[in-house]
N, C-alpha and C. Protein backbone atom coordinates (compact mmCIF):
# COMPACT_ATOMS: atom_id res chain seq x y z
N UNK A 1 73.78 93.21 87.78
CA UNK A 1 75.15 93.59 88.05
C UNK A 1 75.88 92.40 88.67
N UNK A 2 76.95 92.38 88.10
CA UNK A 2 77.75 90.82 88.63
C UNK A 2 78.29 91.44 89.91
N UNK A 3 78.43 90.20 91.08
CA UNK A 3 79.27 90.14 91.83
C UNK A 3 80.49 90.03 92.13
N UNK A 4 81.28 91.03 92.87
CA UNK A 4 82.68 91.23 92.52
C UNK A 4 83.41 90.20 93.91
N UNK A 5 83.78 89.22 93.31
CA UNK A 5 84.51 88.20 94.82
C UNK A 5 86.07 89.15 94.97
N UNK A 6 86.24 89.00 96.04
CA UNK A 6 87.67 89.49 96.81
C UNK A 6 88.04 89.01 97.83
N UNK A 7 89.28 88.25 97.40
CA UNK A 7 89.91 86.86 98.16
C UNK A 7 90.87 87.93 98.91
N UNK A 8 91.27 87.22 100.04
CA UNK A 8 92.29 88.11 101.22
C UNK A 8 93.11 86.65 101.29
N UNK A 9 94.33 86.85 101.91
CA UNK A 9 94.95 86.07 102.48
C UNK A 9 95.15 86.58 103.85
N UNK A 10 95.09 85.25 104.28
CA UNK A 10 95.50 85.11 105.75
C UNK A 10 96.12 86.82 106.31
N UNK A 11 97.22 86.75 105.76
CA UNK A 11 97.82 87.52 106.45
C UNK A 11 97.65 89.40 106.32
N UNK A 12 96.74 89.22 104.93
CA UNK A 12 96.16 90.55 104.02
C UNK A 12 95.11 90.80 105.38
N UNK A 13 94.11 90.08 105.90
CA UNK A 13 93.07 90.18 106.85
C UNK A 13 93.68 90.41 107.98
N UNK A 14 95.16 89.58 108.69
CA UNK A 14 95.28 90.21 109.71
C UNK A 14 95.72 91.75 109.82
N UNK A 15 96.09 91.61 108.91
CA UNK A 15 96.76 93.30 108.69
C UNK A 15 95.35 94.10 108.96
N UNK A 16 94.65 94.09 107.68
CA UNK A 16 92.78 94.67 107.93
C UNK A 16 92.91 94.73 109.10
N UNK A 17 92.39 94.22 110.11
CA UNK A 17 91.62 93.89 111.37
C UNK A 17 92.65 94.82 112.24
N UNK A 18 93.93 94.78 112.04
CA UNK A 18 94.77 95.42 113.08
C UNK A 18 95.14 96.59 113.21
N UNK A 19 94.15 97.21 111.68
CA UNK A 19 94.22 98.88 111.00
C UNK A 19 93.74 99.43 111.25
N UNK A 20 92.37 98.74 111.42
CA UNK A 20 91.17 99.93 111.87
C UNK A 20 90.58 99.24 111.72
N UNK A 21 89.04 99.56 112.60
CA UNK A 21 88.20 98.63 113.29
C UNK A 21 86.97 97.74 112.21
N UNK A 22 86.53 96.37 112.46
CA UNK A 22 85.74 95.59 111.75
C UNK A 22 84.96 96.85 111.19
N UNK A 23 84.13 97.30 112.09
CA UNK A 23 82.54 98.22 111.63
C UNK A 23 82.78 98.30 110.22
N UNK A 24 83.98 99.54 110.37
CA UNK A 24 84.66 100.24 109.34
C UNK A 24 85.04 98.96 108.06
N UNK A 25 85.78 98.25 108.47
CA UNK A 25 85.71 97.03 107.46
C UNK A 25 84.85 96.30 106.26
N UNK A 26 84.09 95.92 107.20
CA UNK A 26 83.66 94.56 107.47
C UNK A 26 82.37 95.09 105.73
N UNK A 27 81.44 96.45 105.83
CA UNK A 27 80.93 96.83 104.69
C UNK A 27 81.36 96.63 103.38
N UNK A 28 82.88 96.92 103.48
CA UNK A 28 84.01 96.59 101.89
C UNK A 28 83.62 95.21 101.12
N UNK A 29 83.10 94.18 102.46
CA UNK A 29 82.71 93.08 101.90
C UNK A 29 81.86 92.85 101.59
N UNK A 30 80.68 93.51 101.84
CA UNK A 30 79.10 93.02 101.99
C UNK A 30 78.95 92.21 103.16
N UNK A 31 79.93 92.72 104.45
CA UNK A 31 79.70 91.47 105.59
C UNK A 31 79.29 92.20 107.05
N UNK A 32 78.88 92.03 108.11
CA UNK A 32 78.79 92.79 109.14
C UNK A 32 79.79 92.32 110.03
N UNK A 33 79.85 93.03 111.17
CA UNK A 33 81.20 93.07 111.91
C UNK A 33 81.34 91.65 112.57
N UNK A 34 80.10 90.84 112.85
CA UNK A 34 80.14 89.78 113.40
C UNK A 34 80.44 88.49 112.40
N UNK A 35 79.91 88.88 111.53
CA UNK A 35 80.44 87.71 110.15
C UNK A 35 82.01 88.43 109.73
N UNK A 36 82.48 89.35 109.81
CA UNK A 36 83.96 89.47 109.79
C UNK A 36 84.53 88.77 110.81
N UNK A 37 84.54 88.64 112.42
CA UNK A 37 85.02 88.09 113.64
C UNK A 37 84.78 86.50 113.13
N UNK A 38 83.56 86.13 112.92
CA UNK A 38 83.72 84.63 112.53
C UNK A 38 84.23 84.41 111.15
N UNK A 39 84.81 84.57 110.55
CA UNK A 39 85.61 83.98 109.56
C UNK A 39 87.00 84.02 110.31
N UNK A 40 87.58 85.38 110.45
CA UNK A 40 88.55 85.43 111.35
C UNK A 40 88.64 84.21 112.58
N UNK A 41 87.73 84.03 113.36
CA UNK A 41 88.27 83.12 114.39
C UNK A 41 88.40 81.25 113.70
N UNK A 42 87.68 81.42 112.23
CA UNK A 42 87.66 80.14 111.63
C UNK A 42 88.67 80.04 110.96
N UNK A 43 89.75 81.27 110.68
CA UNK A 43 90.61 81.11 109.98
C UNK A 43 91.74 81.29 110.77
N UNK A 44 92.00 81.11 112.37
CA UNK A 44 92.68 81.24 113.23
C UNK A 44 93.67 82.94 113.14
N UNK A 45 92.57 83.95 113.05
CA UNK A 45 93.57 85.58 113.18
C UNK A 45 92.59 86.11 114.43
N UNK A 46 93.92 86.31 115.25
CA UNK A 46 93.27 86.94 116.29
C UNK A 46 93.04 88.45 115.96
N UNK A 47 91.94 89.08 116.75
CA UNK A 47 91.34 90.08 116.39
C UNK A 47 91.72 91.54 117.53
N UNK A 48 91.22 92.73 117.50
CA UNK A 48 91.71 93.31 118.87
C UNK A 48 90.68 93.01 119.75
N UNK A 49 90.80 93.33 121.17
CA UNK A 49 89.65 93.42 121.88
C UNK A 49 88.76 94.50 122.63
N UNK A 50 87.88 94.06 122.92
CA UNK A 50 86.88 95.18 123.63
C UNK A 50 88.09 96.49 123.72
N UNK A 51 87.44 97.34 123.46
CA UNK A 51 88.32 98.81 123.77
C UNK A 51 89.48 99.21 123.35
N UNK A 52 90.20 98.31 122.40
CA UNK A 52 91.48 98.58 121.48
C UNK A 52 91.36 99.81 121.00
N UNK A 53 90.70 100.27 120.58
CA UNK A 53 90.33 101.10 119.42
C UNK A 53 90.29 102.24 120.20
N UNK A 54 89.88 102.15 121.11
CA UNK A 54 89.64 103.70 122.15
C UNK A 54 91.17 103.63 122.91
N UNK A 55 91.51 102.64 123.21
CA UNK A 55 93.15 103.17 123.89
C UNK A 55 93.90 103.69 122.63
N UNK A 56 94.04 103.18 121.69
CA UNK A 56 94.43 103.78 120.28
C UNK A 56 93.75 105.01 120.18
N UNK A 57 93.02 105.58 120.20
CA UNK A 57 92.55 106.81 119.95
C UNK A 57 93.12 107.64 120.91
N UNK A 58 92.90 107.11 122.24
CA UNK A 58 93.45 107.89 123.54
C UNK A 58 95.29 108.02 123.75
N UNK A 59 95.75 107.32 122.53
CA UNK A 59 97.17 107.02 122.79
C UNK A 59 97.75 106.41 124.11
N UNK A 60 96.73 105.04 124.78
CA UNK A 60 97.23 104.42 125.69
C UNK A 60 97.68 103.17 125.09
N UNK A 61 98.71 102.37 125.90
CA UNK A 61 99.30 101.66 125.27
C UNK A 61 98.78 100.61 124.71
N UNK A 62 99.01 99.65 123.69
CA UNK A 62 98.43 98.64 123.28
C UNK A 62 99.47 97.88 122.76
N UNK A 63 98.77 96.73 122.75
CA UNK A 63 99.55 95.34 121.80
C UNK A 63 98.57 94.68 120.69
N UNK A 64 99.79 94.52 120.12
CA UNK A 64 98.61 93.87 118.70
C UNK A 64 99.47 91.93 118.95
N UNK A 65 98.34 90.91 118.83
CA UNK A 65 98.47 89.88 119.43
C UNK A 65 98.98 89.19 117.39
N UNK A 66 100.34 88.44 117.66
CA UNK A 66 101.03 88.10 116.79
C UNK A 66 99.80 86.91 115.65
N UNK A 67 100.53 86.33 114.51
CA UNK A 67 99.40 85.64 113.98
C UNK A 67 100.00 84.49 113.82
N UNK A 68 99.73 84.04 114.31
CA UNK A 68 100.17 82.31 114.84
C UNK A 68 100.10 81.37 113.25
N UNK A 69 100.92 80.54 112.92
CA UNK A 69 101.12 80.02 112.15
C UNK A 69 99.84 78.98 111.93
N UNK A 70 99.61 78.47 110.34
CA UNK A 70 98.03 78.20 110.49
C UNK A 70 97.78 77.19 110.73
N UNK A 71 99.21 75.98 110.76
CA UNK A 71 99.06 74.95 111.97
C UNK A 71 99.35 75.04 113.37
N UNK A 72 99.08 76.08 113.99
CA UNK A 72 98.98 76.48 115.08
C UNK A 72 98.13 76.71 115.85
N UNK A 73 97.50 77.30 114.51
CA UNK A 73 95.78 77.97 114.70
C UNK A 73 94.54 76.61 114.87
């Protein structure tokens, strides 16, 4: 069975990441949550942090951290 490649852009992944959590992700690729975070931090998109996901669930407030231009990054 051939392998199916699926290219993201930059800004297609930050969106991903800011939707709902790597775990959930990161399988779509054949990747685990920690090889999702390192491409992300190699491709300069910041990610949420520890406990995002539970203030989001809890409806406490949150910020989603902007995506910096990729000579920025």
């Amino acid at each position: 069975m051939p392998i199916e490649i699926k290219r993201l852009t930059r800004e297609d992944l930050y969106a991903l990441v800011w939707a709902e959590p790597m775990s959930t992700i990161a399988p779509r690729f054949n990747l685990s949550d920690v090889g999702l975070k390192k491409i992300c931090r190699k491709n300069g998109i910041p990610v949420p942090g520890r406990g995002y996901w539970r203030r989001v669930q809890t409806g406490a407030p949150v910020t989603q951290a902007t995506l910096p231009r990729m000579d920025d990054a």
